[in-house]
PDB file of N, CA and C in Angstrom:
ATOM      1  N   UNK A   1       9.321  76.372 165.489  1.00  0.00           N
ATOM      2  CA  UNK A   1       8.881  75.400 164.506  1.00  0.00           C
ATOM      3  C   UNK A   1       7.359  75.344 164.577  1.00  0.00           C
ATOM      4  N   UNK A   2       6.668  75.084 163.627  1.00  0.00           N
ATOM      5  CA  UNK A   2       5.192  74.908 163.196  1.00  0.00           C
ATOM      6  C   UNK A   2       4.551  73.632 163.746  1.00  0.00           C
ATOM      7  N   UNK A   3       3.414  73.589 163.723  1.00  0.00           N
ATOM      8  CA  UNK A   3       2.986  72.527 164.436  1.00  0.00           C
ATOM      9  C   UNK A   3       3.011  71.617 163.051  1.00  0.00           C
ATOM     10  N   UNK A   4       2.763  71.825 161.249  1.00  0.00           N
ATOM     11  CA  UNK A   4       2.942  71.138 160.519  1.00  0.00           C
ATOM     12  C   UNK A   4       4.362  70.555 160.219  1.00  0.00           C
ATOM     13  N   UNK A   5       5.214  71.364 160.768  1.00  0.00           N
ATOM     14  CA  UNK A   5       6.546  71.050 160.802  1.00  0.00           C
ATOM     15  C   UNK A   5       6.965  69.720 161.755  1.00  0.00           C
ATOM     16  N   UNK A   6       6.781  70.116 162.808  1.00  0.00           N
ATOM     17  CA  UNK A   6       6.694  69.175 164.087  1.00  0.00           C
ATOM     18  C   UNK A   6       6.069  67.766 163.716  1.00  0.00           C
ATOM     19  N   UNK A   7       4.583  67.931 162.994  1.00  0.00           N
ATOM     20  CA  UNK A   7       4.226  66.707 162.657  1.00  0.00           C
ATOM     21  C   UNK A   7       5.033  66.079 161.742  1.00  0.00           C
ATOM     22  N   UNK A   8       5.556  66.566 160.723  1.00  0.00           N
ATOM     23  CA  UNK A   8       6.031  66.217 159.347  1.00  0.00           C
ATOM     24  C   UNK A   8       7.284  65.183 160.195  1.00  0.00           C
ATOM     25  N   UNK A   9       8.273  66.111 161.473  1.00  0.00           N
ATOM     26  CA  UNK A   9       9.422  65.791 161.322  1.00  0.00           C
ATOM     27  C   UNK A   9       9.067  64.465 162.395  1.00  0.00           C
ATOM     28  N   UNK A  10       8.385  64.528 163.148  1.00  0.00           N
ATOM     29  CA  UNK A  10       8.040  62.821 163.973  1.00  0.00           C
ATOM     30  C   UNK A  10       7.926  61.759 163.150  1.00  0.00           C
ATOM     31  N   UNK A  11       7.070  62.226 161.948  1.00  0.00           N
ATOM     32  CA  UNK A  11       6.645  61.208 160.678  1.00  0.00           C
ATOM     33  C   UNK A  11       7.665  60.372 160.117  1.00  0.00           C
ATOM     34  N   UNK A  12       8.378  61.259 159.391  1.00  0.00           N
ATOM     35  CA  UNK A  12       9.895  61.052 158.539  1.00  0.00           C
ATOM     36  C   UNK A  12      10.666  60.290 159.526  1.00  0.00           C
ATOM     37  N   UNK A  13      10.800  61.032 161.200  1.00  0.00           N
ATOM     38  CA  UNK A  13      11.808  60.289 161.991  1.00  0.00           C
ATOM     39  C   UNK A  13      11.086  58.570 161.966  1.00  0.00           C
ATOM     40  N   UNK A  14       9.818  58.283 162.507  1.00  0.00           N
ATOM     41  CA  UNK A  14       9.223  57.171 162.793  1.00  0.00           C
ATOM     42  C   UNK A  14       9.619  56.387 161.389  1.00  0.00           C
ATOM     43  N   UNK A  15       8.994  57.131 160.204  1.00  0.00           N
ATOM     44  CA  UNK A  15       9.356  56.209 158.982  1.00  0.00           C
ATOM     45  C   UNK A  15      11.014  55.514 158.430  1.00  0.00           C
ATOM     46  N   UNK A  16      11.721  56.649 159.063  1.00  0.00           N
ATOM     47  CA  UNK A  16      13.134  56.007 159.464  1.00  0.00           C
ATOM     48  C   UNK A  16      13.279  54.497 159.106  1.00  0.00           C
ATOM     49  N   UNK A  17      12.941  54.266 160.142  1.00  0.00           N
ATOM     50  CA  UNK A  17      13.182  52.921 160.308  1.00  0.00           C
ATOM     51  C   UNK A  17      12.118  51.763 159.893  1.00  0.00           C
ATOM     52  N   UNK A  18      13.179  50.420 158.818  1.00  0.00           N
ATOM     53  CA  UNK A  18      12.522  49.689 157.986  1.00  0.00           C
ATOM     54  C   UNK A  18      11.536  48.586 159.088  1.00  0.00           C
ATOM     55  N   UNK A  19      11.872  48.625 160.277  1.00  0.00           N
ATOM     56  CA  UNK A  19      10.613  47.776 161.001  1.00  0.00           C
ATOM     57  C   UNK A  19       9.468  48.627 161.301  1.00  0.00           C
ATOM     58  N   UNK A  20       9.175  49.903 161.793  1.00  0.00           N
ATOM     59  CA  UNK A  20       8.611  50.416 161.997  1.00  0.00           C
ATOM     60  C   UNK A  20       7.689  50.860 160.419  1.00  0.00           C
ATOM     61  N   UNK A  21       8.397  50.724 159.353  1.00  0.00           N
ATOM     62  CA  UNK A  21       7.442  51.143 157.627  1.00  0.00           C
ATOM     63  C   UNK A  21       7.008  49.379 158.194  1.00  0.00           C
ATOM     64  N   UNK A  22       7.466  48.525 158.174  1.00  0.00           N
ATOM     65  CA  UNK A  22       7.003  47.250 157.837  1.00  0.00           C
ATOM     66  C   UNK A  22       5.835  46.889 159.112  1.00  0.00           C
ATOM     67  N   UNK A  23       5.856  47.584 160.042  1.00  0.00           N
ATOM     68  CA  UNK A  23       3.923  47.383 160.620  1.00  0.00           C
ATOM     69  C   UNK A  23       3.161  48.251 160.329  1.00  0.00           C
ATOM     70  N   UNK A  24       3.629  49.294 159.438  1.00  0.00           N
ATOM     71  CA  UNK A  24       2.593  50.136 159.108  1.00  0.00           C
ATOM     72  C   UNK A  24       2.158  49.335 157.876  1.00  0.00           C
ATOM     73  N   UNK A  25       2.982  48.955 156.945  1.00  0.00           N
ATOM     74  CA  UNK A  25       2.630  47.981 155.921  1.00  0.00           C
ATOM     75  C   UNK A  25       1.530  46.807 156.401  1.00  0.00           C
ATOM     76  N   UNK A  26       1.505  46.825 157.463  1.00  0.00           N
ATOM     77  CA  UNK A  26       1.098  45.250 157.761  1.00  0.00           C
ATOM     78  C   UNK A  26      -0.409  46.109 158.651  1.00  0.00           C
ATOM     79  N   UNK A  27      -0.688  47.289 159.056  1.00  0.00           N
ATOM     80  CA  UNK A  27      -1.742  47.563 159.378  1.00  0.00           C
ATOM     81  C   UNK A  27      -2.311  49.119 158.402  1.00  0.00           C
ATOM     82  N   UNK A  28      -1.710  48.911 157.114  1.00  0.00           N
ATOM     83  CA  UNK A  28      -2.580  49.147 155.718  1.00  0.00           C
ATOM     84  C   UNK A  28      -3.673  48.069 155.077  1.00  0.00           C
ATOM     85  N   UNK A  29      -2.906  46.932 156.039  1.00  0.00           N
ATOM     86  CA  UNK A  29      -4.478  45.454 155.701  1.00  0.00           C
ATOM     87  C   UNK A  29      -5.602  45.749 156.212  1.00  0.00           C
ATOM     88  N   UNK A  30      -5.004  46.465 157.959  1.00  0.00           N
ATOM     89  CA  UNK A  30      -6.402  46.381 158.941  1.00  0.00           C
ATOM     90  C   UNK A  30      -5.563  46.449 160.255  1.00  0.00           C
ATOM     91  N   UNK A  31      -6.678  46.265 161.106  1.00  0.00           N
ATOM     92  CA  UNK A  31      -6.169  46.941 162.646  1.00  0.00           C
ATOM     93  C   UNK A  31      -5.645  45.389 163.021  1.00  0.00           C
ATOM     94  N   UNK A  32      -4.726  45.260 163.548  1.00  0.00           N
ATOM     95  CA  UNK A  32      -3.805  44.590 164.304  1.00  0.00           C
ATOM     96  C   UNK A  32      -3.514  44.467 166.012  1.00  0.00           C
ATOM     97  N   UNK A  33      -3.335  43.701 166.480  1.00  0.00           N
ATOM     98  CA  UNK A  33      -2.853  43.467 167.763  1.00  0.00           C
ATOM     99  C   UNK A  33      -1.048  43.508 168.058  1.00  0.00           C
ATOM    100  N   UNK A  34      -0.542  44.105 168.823  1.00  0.00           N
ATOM    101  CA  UNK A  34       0.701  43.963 169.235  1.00  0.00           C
ATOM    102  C   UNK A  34       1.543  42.653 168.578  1.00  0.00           C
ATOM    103  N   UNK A  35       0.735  41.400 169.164  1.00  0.00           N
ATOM    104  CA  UNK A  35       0.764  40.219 168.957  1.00  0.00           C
ATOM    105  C   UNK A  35       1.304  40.039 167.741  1.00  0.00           C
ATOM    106  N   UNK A  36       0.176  40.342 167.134  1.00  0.00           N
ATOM    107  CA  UNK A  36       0.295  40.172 164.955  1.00  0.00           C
ATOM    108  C   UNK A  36       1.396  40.726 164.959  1.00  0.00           C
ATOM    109  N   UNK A  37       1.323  42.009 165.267  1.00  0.00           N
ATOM    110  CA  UNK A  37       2.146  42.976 164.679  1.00  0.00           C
ATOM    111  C   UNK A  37       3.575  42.285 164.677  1.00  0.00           C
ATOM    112  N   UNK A  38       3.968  41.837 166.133  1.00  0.00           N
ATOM    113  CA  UNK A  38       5.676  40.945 166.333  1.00  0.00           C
ATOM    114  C   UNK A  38       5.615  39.821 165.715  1.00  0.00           C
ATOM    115  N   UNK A  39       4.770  39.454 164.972  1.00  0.00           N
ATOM    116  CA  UNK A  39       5.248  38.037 164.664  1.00  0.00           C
ATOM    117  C   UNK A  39       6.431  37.505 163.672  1.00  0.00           C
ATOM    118  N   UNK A  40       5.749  38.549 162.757  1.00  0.00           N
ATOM    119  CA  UNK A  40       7.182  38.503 161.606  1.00  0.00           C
ATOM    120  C   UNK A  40       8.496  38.855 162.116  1.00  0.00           C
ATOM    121  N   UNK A  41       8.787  39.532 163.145  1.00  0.00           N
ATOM    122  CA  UNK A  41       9.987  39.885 163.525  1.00  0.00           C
ATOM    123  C   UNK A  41      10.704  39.018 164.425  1.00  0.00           C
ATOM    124  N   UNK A  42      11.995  38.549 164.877  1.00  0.00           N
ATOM    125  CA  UNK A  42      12.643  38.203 165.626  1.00  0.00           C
ATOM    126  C   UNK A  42      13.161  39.125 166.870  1.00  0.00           C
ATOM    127  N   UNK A  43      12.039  39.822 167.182  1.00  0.00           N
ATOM    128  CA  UNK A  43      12.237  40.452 168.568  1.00  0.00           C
ATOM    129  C   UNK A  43      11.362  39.827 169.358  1.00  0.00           C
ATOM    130  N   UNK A  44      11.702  40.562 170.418  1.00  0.00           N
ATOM    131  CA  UNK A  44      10.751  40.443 171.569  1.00  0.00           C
ATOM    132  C   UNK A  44       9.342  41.331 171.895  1.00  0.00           C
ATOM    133  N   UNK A  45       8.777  41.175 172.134  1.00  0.00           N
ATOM    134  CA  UNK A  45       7.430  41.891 172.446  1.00  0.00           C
ATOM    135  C   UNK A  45       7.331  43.542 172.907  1.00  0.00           C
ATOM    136  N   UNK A  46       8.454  43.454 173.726  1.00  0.00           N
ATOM    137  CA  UNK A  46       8.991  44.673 174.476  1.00  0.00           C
ATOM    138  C   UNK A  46       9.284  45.598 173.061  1.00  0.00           C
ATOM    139  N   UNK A  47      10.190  45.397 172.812  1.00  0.00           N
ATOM    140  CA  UNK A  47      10.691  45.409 171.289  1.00  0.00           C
ATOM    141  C   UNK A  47       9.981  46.104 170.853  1.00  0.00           C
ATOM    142  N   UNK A  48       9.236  45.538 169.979  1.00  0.00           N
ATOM    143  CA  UNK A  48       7.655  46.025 169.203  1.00  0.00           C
ATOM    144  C   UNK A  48       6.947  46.975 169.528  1.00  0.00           C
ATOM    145  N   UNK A  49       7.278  46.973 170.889  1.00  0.00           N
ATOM    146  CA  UNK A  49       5.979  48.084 171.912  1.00  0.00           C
ATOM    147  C   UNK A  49       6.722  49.281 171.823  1.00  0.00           C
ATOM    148  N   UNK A  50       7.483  49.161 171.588  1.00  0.00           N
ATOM    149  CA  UNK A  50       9.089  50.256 171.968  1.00  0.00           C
ATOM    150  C   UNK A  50       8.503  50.882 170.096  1.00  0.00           C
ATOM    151  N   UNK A  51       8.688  50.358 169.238  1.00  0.00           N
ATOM    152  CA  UNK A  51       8.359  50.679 168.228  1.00  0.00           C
ATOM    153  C   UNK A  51       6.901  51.903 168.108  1.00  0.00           C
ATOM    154  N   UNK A  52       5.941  50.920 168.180  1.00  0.00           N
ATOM    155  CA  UNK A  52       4.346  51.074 168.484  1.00  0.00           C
ATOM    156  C   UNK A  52       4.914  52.256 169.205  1.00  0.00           C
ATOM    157  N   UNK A  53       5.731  52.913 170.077  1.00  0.00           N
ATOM    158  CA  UNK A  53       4.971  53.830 171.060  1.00  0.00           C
ATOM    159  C   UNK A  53       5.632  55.459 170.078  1.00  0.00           C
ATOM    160  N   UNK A  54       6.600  54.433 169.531  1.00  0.00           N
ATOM    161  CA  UNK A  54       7.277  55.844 168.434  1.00  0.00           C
ATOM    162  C   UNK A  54       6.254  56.349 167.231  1.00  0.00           C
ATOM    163  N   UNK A  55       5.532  55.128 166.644  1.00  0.00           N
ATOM    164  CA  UNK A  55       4.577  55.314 165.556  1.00  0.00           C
ATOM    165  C   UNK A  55       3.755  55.970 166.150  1.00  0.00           C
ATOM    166  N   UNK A  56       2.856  55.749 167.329  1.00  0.00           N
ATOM    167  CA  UNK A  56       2.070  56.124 167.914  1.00  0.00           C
ATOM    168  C   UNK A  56       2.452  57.864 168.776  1.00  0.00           C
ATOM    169  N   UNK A  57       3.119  58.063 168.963  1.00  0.00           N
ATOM    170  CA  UNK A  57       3.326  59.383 169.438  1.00  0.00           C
ATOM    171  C   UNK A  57       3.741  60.541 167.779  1.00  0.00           C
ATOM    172  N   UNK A  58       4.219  59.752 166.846  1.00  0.00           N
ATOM    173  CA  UNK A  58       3.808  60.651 165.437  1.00  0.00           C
ATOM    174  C   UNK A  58       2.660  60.765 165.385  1.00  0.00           C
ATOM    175  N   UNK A  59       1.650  59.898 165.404  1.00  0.00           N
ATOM    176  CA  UNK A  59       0.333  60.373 164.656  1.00  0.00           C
ATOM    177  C   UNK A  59       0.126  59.138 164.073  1.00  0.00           C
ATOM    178  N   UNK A  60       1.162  58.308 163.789  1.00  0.00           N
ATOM    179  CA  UNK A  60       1.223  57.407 162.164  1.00  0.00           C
ATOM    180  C   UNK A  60      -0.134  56.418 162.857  1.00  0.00           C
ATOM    181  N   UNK A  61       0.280  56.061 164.011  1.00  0.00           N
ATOM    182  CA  UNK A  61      -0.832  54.892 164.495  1.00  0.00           C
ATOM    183  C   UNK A  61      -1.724  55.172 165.961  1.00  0.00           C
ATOM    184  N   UNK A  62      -3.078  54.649 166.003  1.00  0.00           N
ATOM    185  CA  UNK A  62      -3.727  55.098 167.741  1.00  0.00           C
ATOM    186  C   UNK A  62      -4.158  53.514 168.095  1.00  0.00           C
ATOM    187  N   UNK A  63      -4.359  53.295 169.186  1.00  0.00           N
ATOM    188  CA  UNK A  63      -4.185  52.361 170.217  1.00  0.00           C
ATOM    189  C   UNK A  63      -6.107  52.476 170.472  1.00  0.00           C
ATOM    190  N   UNK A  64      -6.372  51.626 170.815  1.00  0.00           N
ATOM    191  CA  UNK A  64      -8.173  51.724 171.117  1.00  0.00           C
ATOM    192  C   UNK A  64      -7.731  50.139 171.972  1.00  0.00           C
ATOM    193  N   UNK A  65      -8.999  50.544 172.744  1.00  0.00           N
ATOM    194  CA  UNK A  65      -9.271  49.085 173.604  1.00  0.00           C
ATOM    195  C   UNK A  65     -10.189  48.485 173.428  1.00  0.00           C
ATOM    196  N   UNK A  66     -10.349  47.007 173.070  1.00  0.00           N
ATOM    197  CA  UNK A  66     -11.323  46.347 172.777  1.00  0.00           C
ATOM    198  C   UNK A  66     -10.807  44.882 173.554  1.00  0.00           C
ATOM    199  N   UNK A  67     -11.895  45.077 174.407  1.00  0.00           N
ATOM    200  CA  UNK A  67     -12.052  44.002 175.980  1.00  0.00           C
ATOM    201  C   UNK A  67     -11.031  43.806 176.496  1.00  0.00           C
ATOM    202  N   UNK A  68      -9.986  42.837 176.160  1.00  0.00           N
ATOM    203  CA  UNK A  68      -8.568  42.869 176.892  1.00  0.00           C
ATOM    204  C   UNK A  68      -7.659  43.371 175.814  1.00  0.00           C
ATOM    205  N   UNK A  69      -7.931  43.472 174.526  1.00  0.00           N
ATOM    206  CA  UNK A  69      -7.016  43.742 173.749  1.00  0.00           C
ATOM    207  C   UNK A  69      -6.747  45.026 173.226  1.00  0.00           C
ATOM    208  N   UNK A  70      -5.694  45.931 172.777  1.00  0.00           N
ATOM    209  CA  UNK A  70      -5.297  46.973 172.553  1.00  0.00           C
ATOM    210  C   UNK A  70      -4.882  47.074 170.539  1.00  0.00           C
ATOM    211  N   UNK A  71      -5.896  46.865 170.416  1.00  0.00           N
ATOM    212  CA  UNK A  71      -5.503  46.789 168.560  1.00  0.00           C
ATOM    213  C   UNK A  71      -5.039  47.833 167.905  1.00  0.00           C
ATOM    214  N   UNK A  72      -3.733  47.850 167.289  1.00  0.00           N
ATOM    215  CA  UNK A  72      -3.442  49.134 166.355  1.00  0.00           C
ATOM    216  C   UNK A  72      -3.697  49.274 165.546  1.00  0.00           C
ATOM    217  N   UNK A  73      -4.275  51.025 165.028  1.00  0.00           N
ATOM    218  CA  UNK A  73      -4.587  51.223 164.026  1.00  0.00           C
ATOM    219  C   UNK A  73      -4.119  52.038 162.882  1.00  0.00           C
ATOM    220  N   UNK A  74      -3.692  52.440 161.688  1.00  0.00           N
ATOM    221  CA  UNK A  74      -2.817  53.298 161.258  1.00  0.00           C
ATOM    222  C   UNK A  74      -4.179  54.726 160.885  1.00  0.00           C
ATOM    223  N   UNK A  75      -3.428  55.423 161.358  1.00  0.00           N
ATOM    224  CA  UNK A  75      -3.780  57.047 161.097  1.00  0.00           C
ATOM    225  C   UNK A  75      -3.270  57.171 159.852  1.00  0.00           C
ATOM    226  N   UNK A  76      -4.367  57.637 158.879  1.00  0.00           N
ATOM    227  CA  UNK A  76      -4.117  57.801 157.390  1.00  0.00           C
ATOM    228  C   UNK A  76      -3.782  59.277 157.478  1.00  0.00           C
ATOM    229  N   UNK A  77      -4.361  60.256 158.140  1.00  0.00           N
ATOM    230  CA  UNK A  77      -4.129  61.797 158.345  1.00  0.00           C
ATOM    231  C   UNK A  77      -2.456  62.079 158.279  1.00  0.00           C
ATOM    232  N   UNK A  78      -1.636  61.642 158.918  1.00  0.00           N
ATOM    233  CA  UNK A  78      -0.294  61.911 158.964  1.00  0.00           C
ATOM    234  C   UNK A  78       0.148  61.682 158.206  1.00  0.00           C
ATOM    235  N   UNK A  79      -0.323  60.367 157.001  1.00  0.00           N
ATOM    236  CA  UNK A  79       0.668  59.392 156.078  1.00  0.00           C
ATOM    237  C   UNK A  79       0.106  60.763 154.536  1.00  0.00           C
ATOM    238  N   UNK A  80      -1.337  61.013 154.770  1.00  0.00           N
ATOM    239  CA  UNK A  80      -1.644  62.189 153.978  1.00  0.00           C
ATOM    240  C   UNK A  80      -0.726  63.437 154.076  1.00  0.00           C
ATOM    241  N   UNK A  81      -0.676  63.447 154.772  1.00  0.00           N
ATOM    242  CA  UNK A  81       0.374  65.031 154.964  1.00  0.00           C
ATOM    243  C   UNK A  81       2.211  65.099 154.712  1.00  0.00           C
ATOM    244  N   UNK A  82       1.997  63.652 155.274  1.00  0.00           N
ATOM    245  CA  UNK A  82       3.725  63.549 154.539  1.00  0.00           C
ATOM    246  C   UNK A  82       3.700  62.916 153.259  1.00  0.00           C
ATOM    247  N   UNK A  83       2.552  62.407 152.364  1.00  0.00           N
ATOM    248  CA  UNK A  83       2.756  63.044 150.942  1.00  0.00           C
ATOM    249  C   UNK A  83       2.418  63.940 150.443  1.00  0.00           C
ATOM    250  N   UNK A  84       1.865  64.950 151.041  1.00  0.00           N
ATOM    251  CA  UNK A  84       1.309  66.476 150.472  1.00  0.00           C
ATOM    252  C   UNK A  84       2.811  66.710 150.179  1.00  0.00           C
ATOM    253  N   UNK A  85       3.154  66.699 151.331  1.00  0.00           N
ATOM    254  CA  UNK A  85       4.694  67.153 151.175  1.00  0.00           C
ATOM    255  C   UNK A  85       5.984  66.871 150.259  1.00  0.00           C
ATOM    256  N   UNK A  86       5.276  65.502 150.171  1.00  0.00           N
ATOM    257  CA  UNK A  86       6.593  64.619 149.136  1.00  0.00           C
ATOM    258  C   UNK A  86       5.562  65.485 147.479  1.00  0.00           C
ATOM    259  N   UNK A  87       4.869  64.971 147.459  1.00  0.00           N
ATOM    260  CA  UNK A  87       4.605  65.591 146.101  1.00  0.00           C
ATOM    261  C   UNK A  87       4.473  67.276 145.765  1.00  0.00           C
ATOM    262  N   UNK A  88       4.086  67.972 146.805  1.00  0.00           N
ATOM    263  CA  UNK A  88       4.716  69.324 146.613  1.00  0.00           C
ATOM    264  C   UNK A  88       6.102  69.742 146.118  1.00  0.00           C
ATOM    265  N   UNK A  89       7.058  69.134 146.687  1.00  0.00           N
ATOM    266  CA  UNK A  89       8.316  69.144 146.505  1.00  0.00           C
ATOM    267  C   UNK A  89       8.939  68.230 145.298  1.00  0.00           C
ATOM    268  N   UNK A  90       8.215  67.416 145.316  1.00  0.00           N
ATOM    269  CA  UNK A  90       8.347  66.606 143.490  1.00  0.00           C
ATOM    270  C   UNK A  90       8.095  67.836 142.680  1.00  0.00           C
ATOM    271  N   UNK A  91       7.628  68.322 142.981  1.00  0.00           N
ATOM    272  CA  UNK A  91       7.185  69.252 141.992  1.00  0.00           C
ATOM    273  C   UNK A  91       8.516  70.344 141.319  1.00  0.00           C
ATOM    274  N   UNK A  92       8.405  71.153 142.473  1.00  0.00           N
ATOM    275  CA  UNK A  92      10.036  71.825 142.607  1.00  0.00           C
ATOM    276  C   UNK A  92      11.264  70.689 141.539  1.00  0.00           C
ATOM    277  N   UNK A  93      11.714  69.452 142.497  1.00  0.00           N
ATOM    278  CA  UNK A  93      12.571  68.832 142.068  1.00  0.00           C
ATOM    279  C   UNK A  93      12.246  68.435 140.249  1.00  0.00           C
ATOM    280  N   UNK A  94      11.188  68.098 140.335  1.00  0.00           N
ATOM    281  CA  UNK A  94      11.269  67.790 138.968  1.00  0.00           C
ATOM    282  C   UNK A  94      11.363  68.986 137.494  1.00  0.00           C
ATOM    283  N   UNK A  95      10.654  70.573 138.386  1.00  0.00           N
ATOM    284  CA  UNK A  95      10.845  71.692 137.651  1.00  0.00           C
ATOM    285  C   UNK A  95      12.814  71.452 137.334  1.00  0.00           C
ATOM    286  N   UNK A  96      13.589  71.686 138.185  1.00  0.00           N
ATOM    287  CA  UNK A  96      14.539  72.092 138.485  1.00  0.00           C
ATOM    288  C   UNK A  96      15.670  71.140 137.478  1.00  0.00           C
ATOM    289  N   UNK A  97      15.049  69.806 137.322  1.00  0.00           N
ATOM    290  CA  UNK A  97      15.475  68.808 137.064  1.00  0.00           C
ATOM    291  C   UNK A  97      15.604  68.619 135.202  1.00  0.00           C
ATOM    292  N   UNK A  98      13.795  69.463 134.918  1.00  0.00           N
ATOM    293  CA  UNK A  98      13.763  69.681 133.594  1.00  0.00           C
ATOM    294  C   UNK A  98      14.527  70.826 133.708  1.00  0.00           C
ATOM    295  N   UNK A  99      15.232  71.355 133.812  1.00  0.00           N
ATOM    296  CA  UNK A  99      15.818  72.797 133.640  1.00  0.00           C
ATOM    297  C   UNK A  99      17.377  72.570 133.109  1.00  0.00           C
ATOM    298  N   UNK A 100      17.797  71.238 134.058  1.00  0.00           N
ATOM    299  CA  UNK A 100      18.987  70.726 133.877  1.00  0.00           C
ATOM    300  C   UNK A 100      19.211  69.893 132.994  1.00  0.00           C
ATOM    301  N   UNK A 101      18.152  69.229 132.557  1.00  0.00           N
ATOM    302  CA  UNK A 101      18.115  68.730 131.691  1.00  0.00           C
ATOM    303  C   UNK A 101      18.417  69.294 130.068  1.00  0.00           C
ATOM    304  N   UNK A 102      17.457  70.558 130.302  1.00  0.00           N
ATOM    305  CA  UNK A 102      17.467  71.189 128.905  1.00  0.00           C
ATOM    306  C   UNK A 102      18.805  71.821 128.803  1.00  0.00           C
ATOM    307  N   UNK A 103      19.629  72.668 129.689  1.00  0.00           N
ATOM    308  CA  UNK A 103      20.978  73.164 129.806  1.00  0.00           C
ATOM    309  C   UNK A 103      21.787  72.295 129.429  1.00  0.00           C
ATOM    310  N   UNK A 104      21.649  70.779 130.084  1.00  0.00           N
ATOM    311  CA  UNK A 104      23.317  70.342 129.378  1.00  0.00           C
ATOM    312  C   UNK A 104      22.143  69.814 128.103  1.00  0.00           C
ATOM    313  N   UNK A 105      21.326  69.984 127.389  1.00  0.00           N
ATOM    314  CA  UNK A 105      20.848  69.223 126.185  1.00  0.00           C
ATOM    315  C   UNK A 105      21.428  70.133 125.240  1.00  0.00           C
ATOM    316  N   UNK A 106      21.537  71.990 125.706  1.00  0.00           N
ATOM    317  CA  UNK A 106      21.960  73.212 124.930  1.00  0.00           C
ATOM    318  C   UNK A 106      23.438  72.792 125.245  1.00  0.00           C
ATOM    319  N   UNK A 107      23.917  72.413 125.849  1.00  0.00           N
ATOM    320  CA  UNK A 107      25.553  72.468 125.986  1.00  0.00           C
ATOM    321  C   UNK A 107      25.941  71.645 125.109  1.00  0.00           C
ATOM    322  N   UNK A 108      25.419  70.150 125.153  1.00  0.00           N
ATOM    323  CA  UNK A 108      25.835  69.244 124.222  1.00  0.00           C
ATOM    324  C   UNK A 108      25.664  69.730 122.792  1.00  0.00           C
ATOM    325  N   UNK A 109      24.663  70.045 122.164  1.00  0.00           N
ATOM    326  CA  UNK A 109      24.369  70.876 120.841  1.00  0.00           C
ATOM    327  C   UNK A 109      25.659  71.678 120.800  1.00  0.00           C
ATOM    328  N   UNK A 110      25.571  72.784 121.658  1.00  0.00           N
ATOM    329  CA  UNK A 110      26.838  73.936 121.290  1.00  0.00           C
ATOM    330  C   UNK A 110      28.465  72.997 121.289  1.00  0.00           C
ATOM    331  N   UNK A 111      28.464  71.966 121.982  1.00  0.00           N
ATOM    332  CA  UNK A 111      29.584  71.269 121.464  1.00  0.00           C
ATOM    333  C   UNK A 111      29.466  70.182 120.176  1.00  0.00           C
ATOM    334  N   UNK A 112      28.606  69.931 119.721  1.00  0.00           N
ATOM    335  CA  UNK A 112      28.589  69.409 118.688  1.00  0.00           C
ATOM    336  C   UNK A 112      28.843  70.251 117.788  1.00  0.00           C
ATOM    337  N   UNK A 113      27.993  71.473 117.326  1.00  0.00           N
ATOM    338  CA  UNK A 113      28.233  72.643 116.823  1.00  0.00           C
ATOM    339  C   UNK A 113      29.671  72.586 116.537  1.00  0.00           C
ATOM    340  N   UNK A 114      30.472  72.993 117.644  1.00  0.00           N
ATOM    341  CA  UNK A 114      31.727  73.352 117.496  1.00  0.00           C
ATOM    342  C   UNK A 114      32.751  71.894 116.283  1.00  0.00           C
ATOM    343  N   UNK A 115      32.730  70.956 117.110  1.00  0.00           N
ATOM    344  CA  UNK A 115      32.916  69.647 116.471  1.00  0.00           C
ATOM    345  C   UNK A 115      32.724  69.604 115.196  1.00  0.00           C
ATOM    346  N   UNK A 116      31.704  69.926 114.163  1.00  0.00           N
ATOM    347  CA  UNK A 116      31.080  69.550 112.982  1.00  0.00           C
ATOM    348  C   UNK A 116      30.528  68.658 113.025  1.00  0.00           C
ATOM    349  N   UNK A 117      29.388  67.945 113.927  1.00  0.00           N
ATOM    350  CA  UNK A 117      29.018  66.587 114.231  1.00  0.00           C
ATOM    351  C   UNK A 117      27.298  67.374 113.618  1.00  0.00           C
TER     352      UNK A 117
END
């Protein structure tokens, strides 16, 4: 496997899951503390960190120290690359999509045809 591969597939796995999109949502505002980050949730701290260490070993987020505190930050580089990807492949899907489109648009015609409609 590729090292763009590898990144892509940590990404997708981390984005998985709707708590883990919802602190990246919440540090698209700005850099955050652990703290912030759990508040909205009904976990525990542990919890969160357990999260943080999955985002953080994709790429999605990095950790910096500032005096006692450890603020997270989201890495835009990874979130860039897994839409290179999504819209590359829009691309494909949507070729493929007009294709199917136009086929049953010729099918329906050739059965009308037949019909007298």
């Amino acid at each position: 496997m590729n090292g763009g591969a590898s990144v892509l597939d940590a990404a997708f796995a981390a984005l998985a899951d709707p708590t883990r999109r919802a602190i990246l949502s919440t540090l698209a505002q700005g850099d955050a503390t652990v703290s912030e980050l759990a508040a909205p949730f009904a976990m525990s701290l542990p919890a969160v960190s357990k999260h943080l260490k999955v985002l953080e070993a994709s790429g999605l987020i990095s950790r910096t120290r500032s005096a006692q505190f450890r603020p997270c930050h989201l890495e835009r580089a990874v979130l860039d690359e897994v839409d290179d990807w999504i819209q590359e492949h829009r691309k494909v899907w949507d070729e493929r999509l007009d294709k199917l489109d136009e086929h049953l648009k010729n099918l329906q015609r050739g059965e009308e045809g037949r019909d007298g409609k």
